[in-house]
Every structure is written in C-alpha cells, then in structure tokens.
Protein backbone atom coordinates (compact mmCIF):
# COMPACT_ATOMS: atom_id res chain seq x y z
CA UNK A 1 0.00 0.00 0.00
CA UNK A 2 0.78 3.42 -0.61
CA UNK A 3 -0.56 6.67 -0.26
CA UNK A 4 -1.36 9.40 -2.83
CA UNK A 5 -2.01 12.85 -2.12
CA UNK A 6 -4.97 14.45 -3.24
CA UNK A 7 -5.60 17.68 -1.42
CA UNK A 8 -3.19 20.07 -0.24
CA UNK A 9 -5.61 23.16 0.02
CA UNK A 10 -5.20 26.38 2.35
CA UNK A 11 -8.31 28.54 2.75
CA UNK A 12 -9.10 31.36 5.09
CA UNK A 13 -11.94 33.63 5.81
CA UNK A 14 -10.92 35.02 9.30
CA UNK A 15 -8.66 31.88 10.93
CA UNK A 16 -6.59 30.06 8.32
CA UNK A 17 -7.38 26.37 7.52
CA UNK A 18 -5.75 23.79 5.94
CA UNK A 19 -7.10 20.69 4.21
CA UNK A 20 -4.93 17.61 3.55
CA UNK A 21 -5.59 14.56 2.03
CA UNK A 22 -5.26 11.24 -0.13
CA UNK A 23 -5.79 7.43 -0.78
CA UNK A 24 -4.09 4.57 -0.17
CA UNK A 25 -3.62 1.90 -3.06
CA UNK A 26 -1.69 -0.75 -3.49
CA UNK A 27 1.04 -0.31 -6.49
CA UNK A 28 -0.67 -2.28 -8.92
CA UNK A 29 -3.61 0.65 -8.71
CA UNK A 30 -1.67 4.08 -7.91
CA UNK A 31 -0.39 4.59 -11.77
CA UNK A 32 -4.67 3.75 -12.76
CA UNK A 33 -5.25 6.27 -10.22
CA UNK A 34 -2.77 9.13 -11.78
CA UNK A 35 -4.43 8.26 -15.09
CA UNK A 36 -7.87 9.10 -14.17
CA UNK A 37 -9.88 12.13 -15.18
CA UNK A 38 -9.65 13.48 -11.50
CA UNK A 39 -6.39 13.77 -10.98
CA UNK A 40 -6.55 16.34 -13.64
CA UNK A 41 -8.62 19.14 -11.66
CA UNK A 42 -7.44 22.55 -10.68
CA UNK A 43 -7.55 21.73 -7.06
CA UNK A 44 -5.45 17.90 -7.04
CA UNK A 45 -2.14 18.56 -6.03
CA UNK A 46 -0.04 15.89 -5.23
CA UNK A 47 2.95 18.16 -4.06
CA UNK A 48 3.84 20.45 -1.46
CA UNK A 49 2.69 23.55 -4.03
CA UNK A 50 -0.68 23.99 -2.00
CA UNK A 51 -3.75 25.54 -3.73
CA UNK A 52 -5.20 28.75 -2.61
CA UNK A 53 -8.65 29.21 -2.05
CA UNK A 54 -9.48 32.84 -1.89
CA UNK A 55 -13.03 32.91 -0.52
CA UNK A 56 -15.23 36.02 -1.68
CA UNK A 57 -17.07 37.83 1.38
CA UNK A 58 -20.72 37.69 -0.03
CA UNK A 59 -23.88 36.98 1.14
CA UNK A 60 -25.73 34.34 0.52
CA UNK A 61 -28.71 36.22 -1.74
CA UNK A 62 -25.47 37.68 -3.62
CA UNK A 63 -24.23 34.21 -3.82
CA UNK A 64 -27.97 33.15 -5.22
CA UNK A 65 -27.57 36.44 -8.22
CA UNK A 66 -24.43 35.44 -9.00
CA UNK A 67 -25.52 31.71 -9.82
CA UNK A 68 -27.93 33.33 -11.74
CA UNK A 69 -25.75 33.97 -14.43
CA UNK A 70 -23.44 30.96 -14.01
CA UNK A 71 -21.93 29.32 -15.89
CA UNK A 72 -20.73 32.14 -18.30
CA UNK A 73 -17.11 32.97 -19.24
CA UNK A 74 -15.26 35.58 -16.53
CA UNK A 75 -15.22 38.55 -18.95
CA UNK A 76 -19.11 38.35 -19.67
CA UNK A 77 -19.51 37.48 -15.92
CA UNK A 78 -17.83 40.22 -14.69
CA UNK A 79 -19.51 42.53 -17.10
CA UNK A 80 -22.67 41.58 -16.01
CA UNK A 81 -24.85 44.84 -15.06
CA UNK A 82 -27.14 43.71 -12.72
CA UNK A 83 -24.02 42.12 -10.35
CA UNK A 84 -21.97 45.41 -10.66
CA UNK A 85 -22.79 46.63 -7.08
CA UNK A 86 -20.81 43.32 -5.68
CA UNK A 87 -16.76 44.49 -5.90
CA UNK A 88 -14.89 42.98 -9.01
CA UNK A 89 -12.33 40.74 -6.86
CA UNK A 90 -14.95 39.32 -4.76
CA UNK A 91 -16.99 38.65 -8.09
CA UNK A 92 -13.97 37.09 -9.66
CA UNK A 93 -13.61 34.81 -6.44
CA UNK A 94 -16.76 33.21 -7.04
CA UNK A 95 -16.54 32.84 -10.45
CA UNK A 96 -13.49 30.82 -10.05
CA UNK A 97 -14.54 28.03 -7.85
CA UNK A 98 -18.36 28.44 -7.50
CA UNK A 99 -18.77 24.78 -8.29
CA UNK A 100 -17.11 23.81 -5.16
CA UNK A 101 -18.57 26.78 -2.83
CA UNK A 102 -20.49 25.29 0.02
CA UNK A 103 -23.62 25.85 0.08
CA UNK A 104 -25.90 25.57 3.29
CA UNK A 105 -29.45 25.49 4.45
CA UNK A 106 -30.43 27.19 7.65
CA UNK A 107 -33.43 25.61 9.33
CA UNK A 108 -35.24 27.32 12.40
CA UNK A 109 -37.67 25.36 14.58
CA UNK A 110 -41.61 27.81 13.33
C-alpha cells in the first residue's frame, strides 16, 4: 500500500485552515489512479505547491444572483450589469470556484 495525495488546500476567511488529504492503493492501482480524469482538476495537487482558495465575502442572496448567471465565461460574468454593485475581486472569487462553494441550508424550529 501506498498513499497518494490528493488535497493540499489552504483557505481562510478570518482563521486560516488547511485541508490535507489522499488514498491509499496498493502499487498495482496508484499509476490507474494518476491516469484518471480526477487527478486532472485545478484543485489535485499531489505536491507540497498547496492551492489557494481565496473565498469572496458575499452573502448568501449575492451568492444566489451570481448563480444566476453561471456558468458564463469571466469577462461576460464580470460585465454583467445587474451584479456590478458586488466588488470585481470578490466577483472574480466566485466565479473561479463556484462549483465547489459550500452551500448551506439554515433551518429554524416555526
């Protein structure tokens, strides 16, 4: 058996975090593994380079306009009119990793 790293991901909103990962395989499945479609996403890394999330501060109806007009390439996204009054970086935060931004439900006992 060994292992292959997955995730080496550092976020942080107001305390840093740090996300690390992997599976373990026996030899005969590691290079199958490599080979697969998901080892090829942004996010894998199987070194010590770590990826960055930058997380935009939004709200969660901002979050809901934005998806609005996802997917869409970042120039027309950005350009969008009606998402102008949300600031450019924060917009171009989302945009890059909205398919992997939590999203969360909060229920309250009526």
């Amino acid at each position: 058996m060994r292992f292959l790293q997955l995730f080496n991901i550092c976020y942080k909103d107001n305390a840093a975090m740090y996300t690390f990962g992997g599976l373990f395989l026996d030899n005969s499945k590691m290079q199958s593994m490599k080979s697969k479609p998901v080892a090829k996403m942004s996010f894998i890394k199987t070194g010590e380079e770590a990826y960055n999330i930058f997380s935009p501060v939004v709200t969660n109806r901002e979050v809901d306009l934005m998806n609005q007009y996802l997917p869409n390439g970042l120039k027309m996204f950005l350009k969008t009119k009606q998402i102008q009054f949300i600031p450019e970086n924060m917009r171009q935060a989302y945009h890059s990793f909205y398919r992997y931004f939590p999203h969360f439900m909060e229920i309250r006992d009526f």
